[in-house]
PDB file of N, CA and C in Angstrom:
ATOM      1  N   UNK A   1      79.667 109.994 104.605  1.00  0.00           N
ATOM      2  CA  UNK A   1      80.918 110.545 105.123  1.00  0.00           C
ATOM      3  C   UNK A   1      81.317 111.793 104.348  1.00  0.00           C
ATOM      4  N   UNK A   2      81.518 111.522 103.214  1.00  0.00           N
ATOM      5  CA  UNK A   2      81.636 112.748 102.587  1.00  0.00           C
ATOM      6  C   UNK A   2      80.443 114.180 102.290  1.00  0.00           C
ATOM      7  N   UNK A   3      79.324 113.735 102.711  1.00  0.00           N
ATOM      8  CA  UNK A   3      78.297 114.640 102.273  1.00  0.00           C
ATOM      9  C   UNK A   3      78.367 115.361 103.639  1.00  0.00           C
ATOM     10  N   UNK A   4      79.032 115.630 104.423  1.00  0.00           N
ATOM     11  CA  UNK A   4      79.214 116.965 105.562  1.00  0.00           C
ATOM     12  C   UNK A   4      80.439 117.382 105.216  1.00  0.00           C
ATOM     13  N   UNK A   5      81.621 117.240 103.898  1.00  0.00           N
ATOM     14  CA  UNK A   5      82.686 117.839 103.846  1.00  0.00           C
ATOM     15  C   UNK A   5      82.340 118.832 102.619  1.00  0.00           C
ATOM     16  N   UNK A   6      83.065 119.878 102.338  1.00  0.00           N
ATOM     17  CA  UNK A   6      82.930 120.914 101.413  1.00  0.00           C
ATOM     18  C   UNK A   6      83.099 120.124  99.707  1.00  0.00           C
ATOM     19  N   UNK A   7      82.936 120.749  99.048  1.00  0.00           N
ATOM     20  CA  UNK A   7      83.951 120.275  98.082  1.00  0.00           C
ATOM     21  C   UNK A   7      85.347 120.359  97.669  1.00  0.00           C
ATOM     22  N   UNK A   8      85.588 121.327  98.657  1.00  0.00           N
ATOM     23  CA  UNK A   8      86.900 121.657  98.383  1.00  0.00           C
ATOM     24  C   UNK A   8      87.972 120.710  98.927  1.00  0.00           C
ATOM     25  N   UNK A   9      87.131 120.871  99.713  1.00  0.00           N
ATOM     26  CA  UNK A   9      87.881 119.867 100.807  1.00  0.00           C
ATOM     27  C   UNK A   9      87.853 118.112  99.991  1.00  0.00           C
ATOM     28  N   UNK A  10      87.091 118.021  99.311  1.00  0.00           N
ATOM     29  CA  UNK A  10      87.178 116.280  98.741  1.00  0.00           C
ATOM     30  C   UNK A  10      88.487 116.621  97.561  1.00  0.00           C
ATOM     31  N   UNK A  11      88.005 117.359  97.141  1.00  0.00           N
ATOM     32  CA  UNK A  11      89.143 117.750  95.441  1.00  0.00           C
ATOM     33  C   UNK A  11      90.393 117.734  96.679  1.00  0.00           C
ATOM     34  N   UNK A  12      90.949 118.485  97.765  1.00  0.00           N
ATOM     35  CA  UNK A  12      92.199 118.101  98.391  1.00  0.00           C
ATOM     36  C   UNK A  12      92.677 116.964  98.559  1.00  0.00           C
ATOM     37  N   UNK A  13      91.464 116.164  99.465  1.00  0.00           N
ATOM     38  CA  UNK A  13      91.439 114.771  99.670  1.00  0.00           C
ATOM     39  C   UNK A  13      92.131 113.997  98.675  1.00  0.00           C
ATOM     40  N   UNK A  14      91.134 114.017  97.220  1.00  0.00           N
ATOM     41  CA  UNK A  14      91.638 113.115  95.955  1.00  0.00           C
ATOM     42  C   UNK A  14      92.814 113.426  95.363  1.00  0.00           C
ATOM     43  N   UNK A  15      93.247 115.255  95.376  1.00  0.00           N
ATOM     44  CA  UNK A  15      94.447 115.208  95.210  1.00  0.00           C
ATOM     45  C   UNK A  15      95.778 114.737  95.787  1.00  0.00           C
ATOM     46  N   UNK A  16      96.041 114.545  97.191  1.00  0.00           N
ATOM     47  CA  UNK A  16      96.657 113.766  97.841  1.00  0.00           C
ATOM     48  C   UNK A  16      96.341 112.559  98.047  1.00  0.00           C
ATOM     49  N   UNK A  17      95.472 111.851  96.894  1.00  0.00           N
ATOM     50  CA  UNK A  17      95.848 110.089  97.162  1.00  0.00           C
ATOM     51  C   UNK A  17      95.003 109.460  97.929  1.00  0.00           C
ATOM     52  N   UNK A  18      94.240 110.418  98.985  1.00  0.00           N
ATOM     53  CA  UNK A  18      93.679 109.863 100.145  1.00  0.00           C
ATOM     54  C   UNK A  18      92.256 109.674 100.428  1.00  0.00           C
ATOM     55  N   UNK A  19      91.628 109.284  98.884  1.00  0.00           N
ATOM     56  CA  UNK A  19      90.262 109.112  99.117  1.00  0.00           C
ATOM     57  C   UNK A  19      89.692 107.977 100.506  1.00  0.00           C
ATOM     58  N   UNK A  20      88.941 108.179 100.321  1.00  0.00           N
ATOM     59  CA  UNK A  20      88.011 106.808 101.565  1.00  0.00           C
ATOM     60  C   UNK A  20      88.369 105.916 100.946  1.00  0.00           C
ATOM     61  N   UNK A  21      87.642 105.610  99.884  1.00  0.00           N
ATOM     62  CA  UNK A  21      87.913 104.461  99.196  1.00  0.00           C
ATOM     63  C   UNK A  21      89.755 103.292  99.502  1.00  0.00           C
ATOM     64  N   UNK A  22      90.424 104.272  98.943  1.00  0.00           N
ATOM     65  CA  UNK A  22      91.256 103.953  99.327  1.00  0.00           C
ATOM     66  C   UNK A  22      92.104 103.435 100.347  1.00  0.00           C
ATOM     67  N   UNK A  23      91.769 104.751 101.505  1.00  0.00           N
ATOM     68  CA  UNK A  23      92.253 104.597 102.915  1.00  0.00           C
ATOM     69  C   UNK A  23      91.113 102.862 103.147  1.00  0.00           C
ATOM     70  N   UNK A  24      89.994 102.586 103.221  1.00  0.00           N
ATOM     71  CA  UNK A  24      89.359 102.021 103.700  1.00  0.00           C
ATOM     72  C   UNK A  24      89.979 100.767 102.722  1.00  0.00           C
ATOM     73  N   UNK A  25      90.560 100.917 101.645  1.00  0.00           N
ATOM     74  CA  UNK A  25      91.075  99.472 101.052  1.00  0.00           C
ATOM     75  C   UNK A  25      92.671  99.079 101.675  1.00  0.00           C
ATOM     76  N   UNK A  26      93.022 100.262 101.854  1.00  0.00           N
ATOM     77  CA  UNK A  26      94.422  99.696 102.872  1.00  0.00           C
ATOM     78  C   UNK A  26      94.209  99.434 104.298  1.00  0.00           C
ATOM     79  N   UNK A  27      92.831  99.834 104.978  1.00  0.00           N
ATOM     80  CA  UNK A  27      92.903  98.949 106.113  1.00  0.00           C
ATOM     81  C   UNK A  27      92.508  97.870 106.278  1.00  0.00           C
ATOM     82  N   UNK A  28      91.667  97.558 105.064  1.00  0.00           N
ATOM     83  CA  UNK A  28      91.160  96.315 104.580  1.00  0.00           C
ATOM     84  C   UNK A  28      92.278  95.462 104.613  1.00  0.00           C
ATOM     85  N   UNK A  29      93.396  96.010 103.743  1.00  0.00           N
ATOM     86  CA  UNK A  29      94.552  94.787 103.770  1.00  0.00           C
ATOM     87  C   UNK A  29      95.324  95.099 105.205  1.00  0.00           C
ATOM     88  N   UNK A  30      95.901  95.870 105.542  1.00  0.00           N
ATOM     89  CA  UNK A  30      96.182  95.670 107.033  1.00  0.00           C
ATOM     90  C   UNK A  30      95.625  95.054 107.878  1.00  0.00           C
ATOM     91  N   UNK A  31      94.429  94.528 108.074  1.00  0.00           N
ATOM     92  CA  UNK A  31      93.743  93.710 108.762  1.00  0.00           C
ATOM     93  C   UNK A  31      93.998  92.626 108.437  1.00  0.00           C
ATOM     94  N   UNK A  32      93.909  92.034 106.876  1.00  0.00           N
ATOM     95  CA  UNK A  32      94.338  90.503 106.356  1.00  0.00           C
ATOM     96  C   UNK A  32      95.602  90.684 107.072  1.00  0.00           C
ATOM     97  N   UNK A  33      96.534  91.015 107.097  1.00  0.00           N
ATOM     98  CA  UNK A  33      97.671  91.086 106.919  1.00  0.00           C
ATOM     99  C   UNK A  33      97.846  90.844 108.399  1.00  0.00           C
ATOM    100  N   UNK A  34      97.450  91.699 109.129  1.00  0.00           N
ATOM    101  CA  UNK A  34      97.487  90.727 110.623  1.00  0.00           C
ATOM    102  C   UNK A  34      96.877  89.690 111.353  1.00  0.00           C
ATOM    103  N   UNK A  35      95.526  89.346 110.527  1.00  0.00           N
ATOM    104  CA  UNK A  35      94.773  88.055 110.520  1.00  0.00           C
ATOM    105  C   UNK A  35      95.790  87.088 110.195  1.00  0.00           C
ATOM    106  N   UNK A  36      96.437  87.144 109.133  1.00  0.00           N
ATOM    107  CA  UNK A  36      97.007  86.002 108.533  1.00  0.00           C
ATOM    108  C   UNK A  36      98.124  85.648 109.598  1.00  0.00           C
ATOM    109  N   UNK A  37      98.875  86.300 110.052  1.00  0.00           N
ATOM    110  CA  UNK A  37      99.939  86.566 110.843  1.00  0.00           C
ATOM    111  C   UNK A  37      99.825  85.772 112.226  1.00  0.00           C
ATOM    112  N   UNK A  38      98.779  86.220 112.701  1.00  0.00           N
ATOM    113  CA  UNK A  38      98.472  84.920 114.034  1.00  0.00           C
ATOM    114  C   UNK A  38      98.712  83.278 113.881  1.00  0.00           C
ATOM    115  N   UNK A  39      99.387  82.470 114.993  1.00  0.00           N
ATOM    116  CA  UNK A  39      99.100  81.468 114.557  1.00  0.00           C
ATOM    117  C   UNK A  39      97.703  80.820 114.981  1.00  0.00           C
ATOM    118  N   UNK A  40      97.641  79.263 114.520  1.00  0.00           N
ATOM    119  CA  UNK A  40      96.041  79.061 114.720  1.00  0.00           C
ATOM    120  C   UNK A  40      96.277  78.059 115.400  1.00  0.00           C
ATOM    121  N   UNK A  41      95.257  77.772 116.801  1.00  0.00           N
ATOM    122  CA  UNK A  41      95.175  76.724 117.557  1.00  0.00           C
ATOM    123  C   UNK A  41      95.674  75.563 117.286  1.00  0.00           C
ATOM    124  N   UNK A  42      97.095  75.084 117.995  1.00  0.00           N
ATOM    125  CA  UNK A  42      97.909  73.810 118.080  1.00  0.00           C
ATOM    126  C   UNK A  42      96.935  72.688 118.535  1.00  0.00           C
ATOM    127  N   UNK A  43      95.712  72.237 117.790  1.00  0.00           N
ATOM    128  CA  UNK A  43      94.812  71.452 117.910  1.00  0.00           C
ATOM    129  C   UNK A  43      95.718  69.940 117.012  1.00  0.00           C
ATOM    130  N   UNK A  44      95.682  68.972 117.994  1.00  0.00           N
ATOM    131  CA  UNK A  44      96.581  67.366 117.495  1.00  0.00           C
ATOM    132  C   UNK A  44      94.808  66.881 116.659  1.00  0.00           C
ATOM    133  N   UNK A  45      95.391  66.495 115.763  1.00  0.00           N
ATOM    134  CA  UNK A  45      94.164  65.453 114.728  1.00  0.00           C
ATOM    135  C   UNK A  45      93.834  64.169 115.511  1.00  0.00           C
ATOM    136  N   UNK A  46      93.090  63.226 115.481  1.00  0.00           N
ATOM    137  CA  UNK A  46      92.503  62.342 115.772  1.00  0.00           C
ATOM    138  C   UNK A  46      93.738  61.593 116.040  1.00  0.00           C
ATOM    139  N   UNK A  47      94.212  61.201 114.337  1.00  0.00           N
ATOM    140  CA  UNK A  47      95.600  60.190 114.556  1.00  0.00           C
ATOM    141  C   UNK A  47      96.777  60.870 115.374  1.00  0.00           C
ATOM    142  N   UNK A  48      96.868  62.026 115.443  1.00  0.00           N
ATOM    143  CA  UNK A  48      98.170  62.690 116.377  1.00  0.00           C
ATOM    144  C   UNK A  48      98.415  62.910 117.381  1.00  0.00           C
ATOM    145  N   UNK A  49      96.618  62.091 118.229  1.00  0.00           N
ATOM    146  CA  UNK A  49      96.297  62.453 119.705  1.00  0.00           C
ATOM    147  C   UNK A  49      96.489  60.979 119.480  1.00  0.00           C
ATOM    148  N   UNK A  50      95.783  60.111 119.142  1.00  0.00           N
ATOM    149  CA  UNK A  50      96.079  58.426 119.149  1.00  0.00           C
ATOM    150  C   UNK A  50      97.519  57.967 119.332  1.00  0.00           C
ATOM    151  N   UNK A  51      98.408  58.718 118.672  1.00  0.00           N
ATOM    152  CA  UNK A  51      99.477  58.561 118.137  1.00  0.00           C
ATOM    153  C   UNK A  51     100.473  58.693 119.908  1.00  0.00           C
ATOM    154  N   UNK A  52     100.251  60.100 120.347  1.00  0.00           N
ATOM    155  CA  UNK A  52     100.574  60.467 121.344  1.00  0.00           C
ATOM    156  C   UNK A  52      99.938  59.528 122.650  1.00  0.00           C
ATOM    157  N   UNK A  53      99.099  59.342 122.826  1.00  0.00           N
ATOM    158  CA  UNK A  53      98.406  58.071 123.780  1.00  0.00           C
ATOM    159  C   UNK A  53      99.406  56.517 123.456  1.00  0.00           C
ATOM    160  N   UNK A  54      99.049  57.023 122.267  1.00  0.00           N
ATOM    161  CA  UNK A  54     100.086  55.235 121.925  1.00  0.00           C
ATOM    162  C   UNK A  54     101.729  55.343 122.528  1.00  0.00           C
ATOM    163  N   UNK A  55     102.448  57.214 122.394  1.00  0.00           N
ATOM    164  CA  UNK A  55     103.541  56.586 122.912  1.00  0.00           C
ATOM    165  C   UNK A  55     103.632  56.941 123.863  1.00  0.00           C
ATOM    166  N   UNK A  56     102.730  57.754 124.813  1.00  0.00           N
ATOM    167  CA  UNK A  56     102.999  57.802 126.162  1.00  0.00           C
ATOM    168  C   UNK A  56     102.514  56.243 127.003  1.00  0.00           C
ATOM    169  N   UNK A  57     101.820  54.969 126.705  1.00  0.00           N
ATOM    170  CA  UNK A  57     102.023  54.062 127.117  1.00  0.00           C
ATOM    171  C   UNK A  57     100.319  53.973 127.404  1.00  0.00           C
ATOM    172  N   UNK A  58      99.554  55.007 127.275  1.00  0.00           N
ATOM    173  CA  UNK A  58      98.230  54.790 128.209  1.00  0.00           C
ATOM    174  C   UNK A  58      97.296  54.143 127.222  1.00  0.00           C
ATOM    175  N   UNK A  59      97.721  53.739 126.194  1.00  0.00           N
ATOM    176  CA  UNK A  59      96.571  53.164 125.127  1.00  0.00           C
ATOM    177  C   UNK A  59      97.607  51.752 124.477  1.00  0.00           C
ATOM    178  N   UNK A  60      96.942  49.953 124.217  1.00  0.00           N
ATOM    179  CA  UNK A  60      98.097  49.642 123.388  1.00  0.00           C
ATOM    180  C   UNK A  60      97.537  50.020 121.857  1.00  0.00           C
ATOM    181  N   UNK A  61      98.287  49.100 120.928  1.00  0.00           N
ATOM    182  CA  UNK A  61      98.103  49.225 119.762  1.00  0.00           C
ATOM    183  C   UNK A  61      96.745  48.763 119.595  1.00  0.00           C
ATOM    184  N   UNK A  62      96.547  47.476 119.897  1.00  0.00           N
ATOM    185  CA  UNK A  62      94.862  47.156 119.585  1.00  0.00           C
ATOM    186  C   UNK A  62      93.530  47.851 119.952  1.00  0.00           C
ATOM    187  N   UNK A  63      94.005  48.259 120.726  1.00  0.00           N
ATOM    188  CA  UNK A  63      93.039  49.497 121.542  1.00  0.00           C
ATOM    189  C   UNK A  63      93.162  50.814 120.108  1.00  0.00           C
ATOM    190  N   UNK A  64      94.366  50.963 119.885  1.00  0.00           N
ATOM    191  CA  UNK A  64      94.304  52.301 118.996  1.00  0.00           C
ATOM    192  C   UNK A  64      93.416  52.083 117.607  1.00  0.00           C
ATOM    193  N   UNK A  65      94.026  50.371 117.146  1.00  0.00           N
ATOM    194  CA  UNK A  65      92.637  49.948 116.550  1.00  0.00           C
ATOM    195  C   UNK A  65      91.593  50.080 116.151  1.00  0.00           C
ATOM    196  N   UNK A  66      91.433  49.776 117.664  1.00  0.00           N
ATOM    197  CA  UNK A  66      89.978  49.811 117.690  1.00  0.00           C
ATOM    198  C   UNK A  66      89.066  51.274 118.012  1.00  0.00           C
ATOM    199  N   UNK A  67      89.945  51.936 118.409  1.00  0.00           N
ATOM    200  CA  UNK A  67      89.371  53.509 117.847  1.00  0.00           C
ATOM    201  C   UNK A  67      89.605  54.367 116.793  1.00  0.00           C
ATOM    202  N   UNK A  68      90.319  53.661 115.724  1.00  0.00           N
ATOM    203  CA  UNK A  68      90.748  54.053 114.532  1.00  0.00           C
ATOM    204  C   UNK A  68      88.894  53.491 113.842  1.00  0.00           C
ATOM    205  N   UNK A  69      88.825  52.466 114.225  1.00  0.00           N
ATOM    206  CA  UNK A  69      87.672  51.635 113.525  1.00  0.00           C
ATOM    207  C   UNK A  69      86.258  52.551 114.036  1.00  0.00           C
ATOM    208  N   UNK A  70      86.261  52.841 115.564  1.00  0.00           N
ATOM    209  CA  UNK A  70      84.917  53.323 115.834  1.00  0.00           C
ATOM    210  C   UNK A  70      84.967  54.717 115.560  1.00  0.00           C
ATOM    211  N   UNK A  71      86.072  55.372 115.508  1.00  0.00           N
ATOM    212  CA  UNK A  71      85.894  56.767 114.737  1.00  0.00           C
ATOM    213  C   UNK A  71      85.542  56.553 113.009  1.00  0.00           C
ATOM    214  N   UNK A  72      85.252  55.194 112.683  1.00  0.00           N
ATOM    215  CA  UNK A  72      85.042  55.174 111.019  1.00  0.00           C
ATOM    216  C   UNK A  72      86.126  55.396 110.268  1.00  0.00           C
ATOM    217  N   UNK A  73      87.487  55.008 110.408  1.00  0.00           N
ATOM    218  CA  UNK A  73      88.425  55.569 109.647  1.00  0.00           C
ATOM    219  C   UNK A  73      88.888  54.174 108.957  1.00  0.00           C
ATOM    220  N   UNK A  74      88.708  53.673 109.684  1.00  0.00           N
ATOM    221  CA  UNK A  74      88.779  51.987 109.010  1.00  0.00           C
ATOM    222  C   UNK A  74      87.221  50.559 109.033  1.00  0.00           C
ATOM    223  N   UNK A  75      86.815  50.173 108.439  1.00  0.00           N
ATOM    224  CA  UNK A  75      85.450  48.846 107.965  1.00  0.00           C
ATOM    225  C   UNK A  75      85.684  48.092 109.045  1.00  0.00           C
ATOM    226  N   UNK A  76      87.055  47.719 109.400  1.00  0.00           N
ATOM    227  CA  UNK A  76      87.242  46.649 110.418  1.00  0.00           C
ATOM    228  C   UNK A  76      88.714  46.824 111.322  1.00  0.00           C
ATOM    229  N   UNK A  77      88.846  46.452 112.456  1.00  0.00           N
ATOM    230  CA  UNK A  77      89.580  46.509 113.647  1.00  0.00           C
ATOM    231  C   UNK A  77      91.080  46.363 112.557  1.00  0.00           C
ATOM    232  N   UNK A  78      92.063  46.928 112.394  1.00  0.00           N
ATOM    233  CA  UNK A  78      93.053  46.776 111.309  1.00  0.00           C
ATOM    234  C   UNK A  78      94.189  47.045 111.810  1.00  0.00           C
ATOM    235  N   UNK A  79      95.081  46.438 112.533  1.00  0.00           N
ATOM    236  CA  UNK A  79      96.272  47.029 113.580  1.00  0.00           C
ATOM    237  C   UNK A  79      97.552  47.198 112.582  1.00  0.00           C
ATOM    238  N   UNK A  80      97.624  46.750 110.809  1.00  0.00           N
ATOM    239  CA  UNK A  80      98.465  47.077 109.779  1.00  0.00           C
ATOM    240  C   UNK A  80      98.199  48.766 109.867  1.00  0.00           C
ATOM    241  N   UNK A  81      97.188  49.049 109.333  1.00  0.00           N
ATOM    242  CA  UNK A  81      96.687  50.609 109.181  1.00  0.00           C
ATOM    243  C   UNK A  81      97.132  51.362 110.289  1.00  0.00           C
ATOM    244  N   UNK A  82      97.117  50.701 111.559  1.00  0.00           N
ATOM    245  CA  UNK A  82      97.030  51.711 112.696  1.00  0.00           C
ATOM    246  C   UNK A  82      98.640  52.009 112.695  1.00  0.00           C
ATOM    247  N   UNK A  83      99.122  50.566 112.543  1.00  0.00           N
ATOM    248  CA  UNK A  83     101.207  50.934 112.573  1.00  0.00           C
ATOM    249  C   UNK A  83     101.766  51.831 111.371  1.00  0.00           C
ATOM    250  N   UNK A  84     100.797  51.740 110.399  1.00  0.00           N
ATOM    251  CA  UNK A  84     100.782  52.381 109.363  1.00  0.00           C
ATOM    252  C   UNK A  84     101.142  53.832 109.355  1.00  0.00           C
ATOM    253  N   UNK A  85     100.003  54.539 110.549  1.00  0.00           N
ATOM    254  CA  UNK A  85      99.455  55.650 110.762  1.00  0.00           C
ATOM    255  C   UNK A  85     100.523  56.527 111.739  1.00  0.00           C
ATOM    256  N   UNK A  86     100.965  54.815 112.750  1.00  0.00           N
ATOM    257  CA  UNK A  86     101.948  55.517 113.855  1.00  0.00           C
ATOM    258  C   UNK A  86     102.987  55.361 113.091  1.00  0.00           C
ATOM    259  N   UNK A  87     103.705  55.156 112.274  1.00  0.00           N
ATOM    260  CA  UNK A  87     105.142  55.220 111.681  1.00  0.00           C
ATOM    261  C   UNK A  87     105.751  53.548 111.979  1.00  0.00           C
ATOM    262  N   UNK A  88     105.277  52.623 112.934  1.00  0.00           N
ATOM    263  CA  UNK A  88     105.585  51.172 112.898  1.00  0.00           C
ATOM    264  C   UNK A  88     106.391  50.513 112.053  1.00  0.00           C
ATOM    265  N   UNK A  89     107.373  49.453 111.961  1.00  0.00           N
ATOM    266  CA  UNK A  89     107.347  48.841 110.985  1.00  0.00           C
ATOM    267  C   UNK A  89     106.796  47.628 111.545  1.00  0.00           C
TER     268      UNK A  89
END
């Protein structure tokens, strides 16, 4: 980039602040800076989709159970853990 500009022209450049380097490190952060800014896919977790099935009525508790268990989150069918998980007492 710079090896088709004069020299004169770079000594201006560096005197006003505005090397590449630079410019190319503040768009660097302007980019984080609007990366970060997006939000990120309202994706529900395993238990927060279970959770939601459980209170819209289409799953019961033993059922939630028992997919608490075959997703591996529990050794054995455990409907304490699962009320646990949904807020139950």
């Amino acid at each position: 980039m710079l090896a088709n500009r004069s020299l004169m022209t770079y000594y201006y450049y560096i005197e006003r602040g505005n090397t590449p380097i630079t410019n190319a490190a503040q768009r660097q952060e302007l980019k984080m800076k609007t990366r970060n800014s997006k939000k990120p896919f309202d994706i529900p977790s395993f238990s927060e989709s279970l959770k939601k099935d459980f209170e819209a009525g289409t799953i019961e508790l033993k059922e939630s159970a028992i997919e608490f268990h075959k997703a591996n989150w529990t050794a054995f069918i455990d409907i304490e853990y699962t009320k646990k998980q949904f807020g139950i007492k």
